[in-house]
Protein backbone atom coordinates (compact mmCIF):
# COMPACT_ATOMS: atom_id res chain seq x y z
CA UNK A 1 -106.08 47.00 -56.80
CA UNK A 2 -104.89 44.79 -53.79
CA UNK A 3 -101.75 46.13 -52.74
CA UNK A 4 -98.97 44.03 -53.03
CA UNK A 5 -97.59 43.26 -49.30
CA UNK A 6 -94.26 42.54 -49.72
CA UNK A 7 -93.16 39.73 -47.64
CA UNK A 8 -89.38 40.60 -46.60
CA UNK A 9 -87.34 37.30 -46.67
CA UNK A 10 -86.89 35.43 -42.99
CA UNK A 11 -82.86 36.43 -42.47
CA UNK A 12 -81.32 32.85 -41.34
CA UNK A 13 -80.10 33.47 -37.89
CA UNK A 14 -77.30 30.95 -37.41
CA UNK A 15 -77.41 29.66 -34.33
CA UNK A 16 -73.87 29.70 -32.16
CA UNK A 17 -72.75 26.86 -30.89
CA UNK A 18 -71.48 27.46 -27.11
CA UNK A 19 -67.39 26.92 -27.94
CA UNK A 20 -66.08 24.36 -24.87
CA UNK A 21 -63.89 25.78 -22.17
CA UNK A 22 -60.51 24.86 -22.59
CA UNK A 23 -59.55 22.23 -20.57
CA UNK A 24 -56.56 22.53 -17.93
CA UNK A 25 -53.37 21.06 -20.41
CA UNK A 26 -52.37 18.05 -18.20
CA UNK A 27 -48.67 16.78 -18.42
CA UNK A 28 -47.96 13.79 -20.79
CA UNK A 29 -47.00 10.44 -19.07
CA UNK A 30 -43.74 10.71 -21.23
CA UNK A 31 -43.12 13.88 -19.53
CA UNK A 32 -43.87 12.64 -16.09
CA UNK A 33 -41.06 9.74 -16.98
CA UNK A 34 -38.55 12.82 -18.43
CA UNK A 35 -38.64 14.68 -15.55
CA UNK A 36 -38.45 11.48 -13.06
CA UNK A 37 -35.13 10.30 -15.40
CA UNK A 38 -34.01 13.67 -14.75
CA UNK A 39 -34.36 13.45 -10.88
CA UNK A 40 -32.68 9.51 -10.19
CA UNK A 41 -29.37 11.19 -10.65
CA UNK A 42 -29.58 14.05 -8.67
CA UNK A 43 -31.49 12.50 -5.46
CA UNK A 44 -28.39 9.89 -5.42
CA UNK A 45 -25.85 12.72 -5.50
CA UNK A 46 -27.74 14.13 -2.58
CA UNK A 47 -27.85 10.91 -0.73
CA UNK A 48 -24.09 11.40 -0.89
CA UNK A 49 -24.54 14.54 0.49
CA UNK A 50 -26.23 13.30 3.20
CA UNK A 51 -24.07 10.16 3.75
CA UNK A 52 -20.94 12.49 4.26
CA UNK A 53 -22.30 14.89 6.53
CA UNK A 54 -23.89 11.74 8.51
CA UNK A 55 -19.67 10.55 8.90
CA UNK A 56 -18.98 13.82 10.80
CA UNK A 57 -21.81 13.35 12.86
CA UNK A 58 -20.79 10.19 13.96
CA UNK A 59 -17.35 11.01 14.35
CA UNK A 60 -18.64 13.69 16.84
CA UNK A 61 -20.76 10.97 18.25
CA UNK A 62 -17.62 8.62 18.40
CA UNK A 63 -19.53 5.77 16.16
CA UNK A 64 -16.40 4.86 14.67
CA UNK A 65 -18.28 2.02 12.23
CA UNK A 66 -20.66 4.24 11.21
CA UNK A 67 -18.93 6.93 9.77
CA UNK A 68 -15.97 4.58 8.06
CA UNK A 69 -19.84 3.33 6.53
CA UNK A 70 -21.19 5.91 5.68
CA UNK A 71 -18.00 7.24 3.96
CA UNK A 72 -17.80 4.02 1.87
CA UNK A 73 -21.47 4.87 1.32
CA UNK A 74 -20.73 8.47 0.05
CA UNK A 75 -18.07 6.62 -2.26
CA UNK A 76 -20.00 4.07 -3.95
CA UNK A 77 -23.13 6.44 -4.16
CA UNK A 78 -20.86 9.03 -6.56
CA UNK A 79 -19.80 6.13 -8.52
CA UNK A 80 -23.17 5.30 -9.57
CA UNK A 81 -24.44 8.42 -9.75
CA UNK A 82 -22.84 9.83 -13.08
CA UNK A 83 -23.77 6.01 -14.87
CA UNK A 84 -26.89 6.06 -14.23
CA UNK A 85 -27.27 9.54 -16.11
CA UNK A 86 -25.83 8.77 -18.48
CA UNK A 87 -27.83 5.22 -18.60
CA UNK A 88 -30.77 7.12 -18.66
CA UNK A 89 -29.79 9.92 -20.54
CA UNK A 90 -29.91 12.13 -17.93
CA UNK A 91 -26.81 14.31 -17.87
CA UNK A 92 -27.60 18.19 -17.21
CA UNK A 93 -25.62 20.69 -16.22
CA UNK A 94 -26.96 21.53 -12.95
CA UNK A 95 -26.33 17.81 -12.10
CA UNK A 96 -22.19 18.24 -12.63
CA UNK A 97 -22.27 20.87 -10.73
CA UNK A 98 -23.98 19.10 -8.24
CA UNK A 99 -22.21 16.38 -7.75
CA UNK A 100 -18.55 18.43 -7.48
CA UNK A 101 -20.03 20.31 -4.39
CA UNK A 102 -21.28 16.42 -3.28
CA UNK A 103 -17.30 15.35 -3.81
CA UNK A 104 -16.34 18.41 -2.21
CA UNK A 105 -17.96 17.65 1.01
CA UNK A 106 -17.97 13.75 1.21
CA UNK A 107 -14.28 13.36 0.13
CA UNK A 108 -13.15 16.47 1.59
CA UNK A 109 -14.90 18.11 4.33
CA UNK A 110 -15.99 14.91 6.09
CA UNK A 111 -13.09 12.96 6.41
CA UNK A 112 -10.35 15.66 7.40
CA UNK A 113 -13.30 16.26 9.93
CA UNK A 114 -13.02 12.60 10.91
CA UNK A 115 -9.75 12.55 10.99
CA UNK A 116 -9.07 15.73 13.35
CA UNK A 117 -11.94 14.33 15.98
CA UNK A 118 -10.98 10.58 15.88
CA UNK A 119 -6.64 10.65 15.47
CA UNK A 120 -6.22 14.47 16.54
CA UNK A 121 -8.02 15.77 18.78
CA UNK A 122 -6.76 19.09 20.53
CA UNK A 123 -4.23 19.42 18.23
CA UNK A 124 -3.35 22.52 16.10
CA UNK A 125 -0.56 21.29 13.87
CA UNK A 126 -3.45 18.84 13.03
CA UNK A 127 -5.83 21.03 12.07
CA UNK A 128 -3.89 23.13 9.53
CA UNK A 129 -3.33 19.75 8.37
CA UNK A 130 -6.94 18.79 7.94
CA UNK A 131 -7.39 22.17 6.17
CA UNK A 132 -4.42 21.21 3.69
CA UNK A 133 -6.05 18.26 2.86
CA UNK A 134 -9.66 19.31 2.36
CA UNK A 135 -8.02 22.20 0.21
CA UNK A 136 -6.53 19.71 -1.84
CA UNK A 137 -9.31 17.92 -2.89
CA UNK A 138 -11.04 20.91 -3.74
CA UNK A 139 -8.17 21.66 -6.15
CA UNK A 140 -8.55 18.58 -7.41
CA UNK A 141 -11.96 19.13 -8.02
CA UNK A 142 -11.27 22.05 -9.62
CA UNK A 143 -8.59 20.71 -12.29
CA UNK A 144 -10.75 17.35 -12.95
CA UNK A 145 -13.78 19.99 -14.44
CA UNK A 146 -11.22 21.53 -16.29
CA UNK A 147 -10.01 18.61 -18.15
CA UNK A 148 -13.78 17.36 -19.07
CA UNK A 149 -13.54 20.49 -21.58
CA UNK A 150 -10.29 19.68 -22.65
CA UNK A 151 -11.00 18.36 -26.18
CA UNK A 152 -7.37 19.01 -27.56
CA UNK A 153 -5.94 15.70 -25.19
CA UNK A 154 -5.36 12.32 -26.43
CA UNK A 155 -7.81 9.99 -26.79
CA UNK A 156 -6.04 7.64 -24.44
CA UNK A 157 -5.58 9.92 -21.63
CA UNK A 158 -9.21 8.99 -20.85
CA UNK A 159 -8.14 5.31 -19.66
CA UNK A 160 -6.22 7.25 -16.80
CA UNK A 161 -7.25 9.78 -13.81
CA UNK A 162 -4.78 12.93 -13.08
CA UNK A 163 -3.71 12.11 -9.56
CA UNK A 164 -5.56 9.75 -7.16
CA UNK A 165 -9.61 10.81 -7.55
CA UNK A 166 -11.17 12.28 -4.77
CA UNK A 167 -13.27 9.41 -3.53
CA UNK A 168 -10.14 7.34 -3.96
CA UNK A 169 -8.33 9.79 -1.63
CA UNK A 170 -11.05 9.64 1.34
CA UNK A 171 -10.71 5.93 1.78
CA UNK A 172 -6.94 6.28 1.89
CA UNK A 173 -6.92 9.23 4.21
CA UNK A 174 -9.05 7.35 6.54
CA UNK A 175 -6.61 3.88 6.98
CA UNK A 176 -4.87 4.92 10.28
CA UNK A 177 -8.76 4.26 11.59
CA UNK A 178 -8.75 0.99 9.74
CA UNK A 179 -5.20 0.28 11.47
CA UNK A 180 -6.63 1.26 15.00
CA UNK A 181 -9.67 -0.75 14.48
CA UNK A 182 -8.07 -3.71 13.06
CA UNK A 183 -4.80 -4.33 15.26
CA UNK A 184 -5.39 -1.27 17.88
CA UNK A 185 -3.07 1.23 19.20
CA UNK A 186 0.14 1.31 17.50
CA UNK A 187 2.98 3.40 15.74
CA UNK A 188 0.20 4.34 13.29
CA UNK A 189 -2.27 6.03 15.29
CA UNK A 190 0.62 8.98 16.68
CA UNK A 191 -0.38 12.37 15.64
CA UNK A 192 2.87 12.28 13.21
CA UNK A 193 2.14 9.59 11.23
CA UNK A 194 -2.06 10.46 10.95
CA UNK A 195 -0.92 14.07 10.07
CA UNK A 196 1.99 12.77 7.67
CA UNK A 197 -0.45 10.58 6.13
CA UNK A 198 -2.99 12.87 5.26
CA UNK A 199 -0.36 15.15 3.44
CA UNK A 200 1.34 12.38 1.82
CA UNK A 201 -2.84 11.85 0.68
CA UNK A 202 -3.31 15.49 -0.60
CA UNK A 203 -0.02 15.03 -2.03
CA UNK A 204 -1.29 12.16 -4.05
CA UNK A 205 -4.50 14.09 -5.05
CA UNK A 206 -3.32 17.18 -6.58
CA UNK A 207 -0.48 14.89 -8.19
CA UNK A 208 -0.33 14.54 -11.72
CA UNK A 209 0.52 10.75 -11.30
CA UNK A 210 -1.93 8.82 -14.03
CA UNK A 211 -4.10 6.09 -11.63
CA UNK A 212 -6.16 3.87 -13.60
CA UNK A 213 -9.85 4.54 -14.70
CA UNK A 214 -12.24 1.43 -13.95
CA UNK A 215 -14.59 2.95 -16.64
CA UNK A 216 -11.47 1.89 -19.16
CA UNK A 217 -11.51 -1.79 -18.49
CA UNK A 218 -14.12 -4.20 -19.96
CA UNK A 219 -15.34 -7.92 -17.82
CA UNK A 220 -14.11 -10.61 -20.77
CA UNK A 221 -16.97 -13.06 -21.24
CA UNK A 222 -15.16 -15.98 -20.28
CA UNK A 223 -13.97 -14.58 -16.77
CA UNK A 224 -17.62 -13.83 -15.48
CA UNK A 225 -17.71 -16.43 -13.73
CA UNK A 226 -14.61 -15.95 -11.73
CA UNK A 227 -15.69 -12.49 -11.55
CA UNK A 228 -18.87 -13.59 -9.77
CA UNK A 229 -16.86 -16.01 -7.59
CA UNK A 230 -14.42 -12.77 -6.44
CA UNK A 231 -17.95 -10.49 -6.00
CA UNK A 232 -18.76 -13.55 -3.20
CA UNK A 233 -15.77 -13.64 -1.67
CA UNK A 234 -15.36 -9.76 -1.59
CA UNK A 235 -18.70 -9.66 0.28
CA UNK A 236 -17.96 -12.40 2.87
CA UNK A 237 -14.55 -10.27 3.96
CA UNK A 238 -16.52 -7.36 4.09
CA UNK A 239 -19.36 -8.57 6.39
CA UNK A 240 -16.31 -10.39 8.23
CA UNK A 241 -13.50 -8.64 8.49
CA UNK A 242 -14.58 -5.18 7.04
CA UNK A 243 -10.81 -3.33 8.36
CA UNK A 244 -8.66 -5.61 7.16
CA UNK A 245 -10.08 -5.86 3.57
CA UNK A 246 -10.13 -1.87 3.51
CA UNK A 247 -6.27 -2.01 4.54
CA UNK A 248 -5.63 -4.69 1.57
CA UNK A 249 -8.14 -2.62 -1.35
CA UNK A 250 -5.90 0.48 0.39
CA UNK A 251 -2.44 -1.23 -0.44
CA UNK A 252 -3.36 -2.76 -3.68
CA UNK A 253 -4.38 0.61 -5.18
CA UNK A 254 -1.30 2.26 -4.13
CA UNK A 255 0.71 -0.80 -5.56
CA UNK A 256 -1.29 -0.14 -9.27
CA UNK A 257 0.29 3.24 -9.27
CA UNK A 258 3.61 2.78 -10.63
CA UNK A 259 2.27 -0.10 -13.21
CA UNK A 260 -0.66 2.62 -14.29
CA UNK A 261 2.60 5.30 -15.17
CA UNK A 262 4.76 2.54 -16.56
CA UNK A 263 1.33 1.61 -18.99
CA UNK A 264 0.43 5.34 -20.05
CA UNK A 265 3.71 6.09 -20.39
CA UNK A 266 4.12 3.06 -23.10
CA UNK A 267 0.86 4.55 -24.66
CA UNK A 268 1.99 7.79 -25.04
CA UNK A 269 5.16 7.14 -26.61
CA UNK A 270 2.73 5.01 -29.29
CA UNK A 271 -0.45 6.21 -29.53
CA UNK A 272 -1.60 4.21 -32.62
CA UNK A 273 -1.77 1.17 -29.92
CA UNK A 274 -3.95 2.91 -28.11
CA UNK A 275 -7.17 0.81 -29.84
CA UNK A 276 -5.33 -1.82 -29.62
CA UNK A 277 -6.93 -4.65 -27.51
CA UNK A 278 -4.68 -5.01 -23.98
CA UNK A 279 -3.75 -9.05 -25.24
CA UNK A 280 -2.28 -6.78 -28.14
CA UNK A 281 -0.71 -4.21 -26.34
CA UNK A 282 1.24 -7.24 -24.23
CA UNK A 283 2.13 -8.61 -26.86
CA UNK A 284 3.56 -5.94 -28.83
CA UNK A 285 5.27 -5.36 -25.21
CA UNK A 286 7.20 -9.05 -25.24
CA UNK A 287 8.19 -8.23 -28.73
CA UNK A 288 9.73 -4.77 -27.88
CA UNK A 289 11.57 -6.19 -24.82
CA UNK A 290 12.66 -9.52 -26.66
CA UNK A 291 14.39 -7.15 -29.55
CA UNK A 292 15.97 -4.90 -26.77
CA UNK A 293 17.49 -8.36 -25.03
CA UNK A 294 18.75 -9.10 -28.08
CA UNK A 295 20.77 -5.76 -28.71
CA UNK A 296 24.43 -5.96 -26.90
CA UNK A 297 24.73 -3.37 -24.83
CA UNK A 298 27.45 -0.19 -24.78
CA UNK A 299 30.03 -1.95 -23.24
CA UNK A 300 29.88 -4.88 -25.30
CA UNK A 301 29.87 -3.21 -28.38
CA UNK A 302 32.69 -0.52 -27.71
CA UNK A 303 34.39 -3.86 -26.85
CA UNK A 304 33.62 -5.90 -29.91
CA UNK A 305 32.11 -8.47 -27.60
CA UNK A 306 29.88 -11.38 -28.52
CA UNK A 307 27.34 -12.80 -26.57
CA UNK A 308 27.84 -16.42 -26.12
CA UNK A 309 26.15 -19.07 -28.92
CA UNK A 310 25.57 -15.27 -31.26
């Protein structure tokens, strides 16, 4: 007999296939577009930075227009800085805290440095008085963070700033320069009226006099176009007589003070107006004063007087 061979079954090798090497992860395009939203806010707040520092330089240099520019610069570069976060969505934490040590140093640092090099030079009384001011604003600073937590304050205190704001306060500190450079040497460039000045401004700053939020009032559609006409004639005074118009911004938002206390006072004393739209508010205003006029007063009634034709 043949023996049998037996033929062991082929085993089925299964052939590997070679696995790919991962590939380096590359960063989505709506990443790249977070993390540039992220980055607007902050490199404006640092232009600040930069813009305030620049003013003491040039105040060292004895550029007078410059650093009154670059000031206004520092000023108009922190109010667009917090919109467009929160246009873009942008708002982080590191970026708050950011833009307080920005404030700190544009609207503190560099103009009581201006101040001391351009109105008082060599003198020591107005040193400590720089150093009063720039304190100031730091403790205004300081309160304003405070009072973005504060969740347990009327809704309508958010219409109104606690004391003058600190960008607010740099332009005002720095008006005996706009009074030099507009009508020279006067009564208002003496070391007692710079150095009164800038205390009556740190005064104002760590105040708790309501001044009037700009975020709080709305453009009406039918006054855009006067709007646009004022935007005109605001830039033609600038480019022309740049001093003078800071002196008359300067006055005017002094003169709002007293109107902004009179207004949150009203509010307060009624806050179910406070949604009310301002044509309301006035109205409801006339009406309250129109019932008062009406009323005969203490000495009239304890009298048992009469107005005449009542």
């Amino acid at each position: 007999m043949k023996e049998s061979v037996r033929r062991e079954p082929a085993r089925r090798t299964a052939h590997r296939v070679p696995q790919a090497l991962p590939r380096r992860s590359r960063p989505s395009r709506a990443g790249t577009l977070n993390t540039g939203k992220l980055l607007v806010p902050s490199a404006l707040t640092v232009l600040a930075i930069c813009a305030g520092l620049s003013a003491a330089k040039f105040a060292l240099d004895g550029r007078i227009h410059l650093c009154v520019a670059m000031i206004a610069a520092a000023a108009l570069l922190d109010g667009i800085d917090g919109r467009v976060a929160r246009l873009l969505g942008a708002t982080t934490k590191i970026g708050a805290e950011l833009d307080s040590l920005a404030d700190a140093i544009n609207f503190g640092v560099a103009p009581a440095l201006t101040l001391y090099v351009l109105m008082l030079q060599g003198n020591d009384v107005g040193w400590l008085l720089s150093l009063i001011y720039c304190c100031a604003i730091v403790l205004r600073l300081a309160r304003f963070n405070t009072l973005i937590d504060d969740d347990d304050s009327p809704q309508y205190t958010k219409d109104f700033f606690v004391g003058v704001p600190a960008p607010a306060a740099a332009l005002i500190a720095i008006l005996p320069i706009a009074l030099d450079q507009q009508f020279g040497t006067g009564w208002w460039t003496s070391d007692a009226f710079v150095g009164g000045w800038m205390t009556f401004v740190a005064l104002l700053a760590v105040s708790r006099l309501p001044t009037a939020s700009l975020k709080s009032y709305a453009v009406p559609p039918n006054a855009l176009v006067l709007v646009l006409i004022g935007v005109a004639l605001f830039a033609a005074a600038l480019l022309t007589y740049p001093y003078l118009l800071m002196v008359v911004a300067i006055g005017i938002y002094l003169a709002h003070i007293p109107f902004a206390w009179r207004t949150k006072r009203w509010v307060a004393s009624r806050p179910e107006t406070w949604d009310f739209h301002p044509r309301e508010r006035r109205a409801e205003r006339r009406a309250i004063r129109q019932v008062r006029r009406g009323r005969p007063t203490k000495s009239a009634a304890r009298l048992g007087l009469r107005r005449p034709g009542g």
